[in-house]
Protein backbone atom coordinates (compact mmCIF):
# COMPACT_ATOMS: atom_id res chain seq x y z
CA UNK A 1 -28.93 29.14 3.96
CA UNK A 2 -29.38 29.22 7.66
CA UNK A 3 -31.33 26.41 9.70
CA UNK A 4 -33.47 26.76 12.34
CA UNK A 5 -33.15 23.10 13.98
CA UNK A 6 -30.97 20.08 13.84
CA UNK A 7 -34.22 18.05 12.28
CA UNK A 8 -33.70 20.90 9.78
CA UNK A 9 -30.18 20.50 9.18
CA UNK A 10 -30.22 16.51 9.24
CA UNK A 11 -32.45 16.91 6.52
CA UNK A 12 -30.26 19.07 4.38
CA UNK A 13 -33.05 20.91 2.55
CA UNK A 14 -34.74 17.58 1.52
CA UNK A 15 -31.40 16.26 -0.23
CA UNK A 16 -30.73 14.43 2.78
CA UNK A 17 -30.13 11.05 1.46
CA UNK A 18 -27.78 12.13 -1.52
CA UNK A 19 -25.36 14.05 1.06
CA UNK A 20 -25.42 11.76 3.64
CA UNK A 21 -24.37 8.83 1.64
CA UNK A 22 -21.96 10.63 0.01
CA UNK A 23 -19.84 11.70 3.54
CA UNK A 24 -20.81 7.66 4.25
CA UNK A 25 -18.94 6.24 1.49
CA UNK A 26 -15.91 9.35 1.41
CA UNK A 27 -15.48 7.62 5.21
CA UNK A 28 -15.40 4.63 3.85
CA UNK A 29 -12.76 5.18 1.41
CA UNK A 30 -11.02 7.56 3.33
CA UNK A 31 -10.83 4.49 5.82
CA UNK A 32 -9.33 1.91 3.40
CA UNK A 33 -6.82 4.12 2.39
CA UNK A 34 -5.46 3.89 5.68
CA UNK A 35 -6.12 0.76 6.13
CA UNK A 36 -5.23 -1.44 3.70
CA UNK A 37 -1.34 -0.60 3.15
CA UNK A 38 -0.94 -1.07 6.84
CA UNK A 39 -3.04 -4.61 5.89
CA UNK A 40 -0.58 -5.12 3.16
CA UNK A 41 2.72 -4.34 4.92
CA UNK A 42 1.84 -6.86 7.30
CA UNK A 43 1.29 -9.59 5.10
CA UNK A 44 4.59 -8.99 3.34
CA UNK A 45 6.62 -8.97 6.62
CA UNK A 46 4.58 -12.19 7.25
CA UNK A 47 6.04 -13.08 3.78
CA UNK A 48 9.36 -12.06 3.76
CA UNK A 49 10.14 -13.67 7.29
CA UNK A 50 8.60 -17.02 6.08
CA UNK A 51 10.65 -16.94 3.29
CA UNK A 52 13.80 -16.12 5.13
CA UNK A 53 12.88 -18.80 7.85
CA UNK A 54 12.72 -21.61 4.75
CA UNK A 55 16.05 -20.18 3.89
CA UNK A 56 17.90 -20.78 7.05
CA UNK A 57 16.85 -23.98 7.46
């Protein structure tokens, strides 16, 4: 399949929508699976030096 045009190839052979969304949400998930653990960590360092902070008091 070769296109002639980028209005061609944006439009993916009319399935435009279906492929389009799909790269949209593999981004998105792609994206929180980066992300979140580096969300997490930081929460339990958070944690963990509260807790050690109530400790040493």
């Amino acid at each position: 399949m070769t296109f002639n045009s980028l209005a061609e190839f944006l439009a993916m052979g009319g399935y435009a929508f279906y492929v389009w969304t799909s790269y949209g949400l593999t981004l998105v998930v792609l994206l929180a699976n980066i992300i979140i653990p580096i969300w997490q960590r930081k929460q339990l360092l958070r944690s963990l030096s509260l807790k050690q902070q109530r400790l040493e008091k």
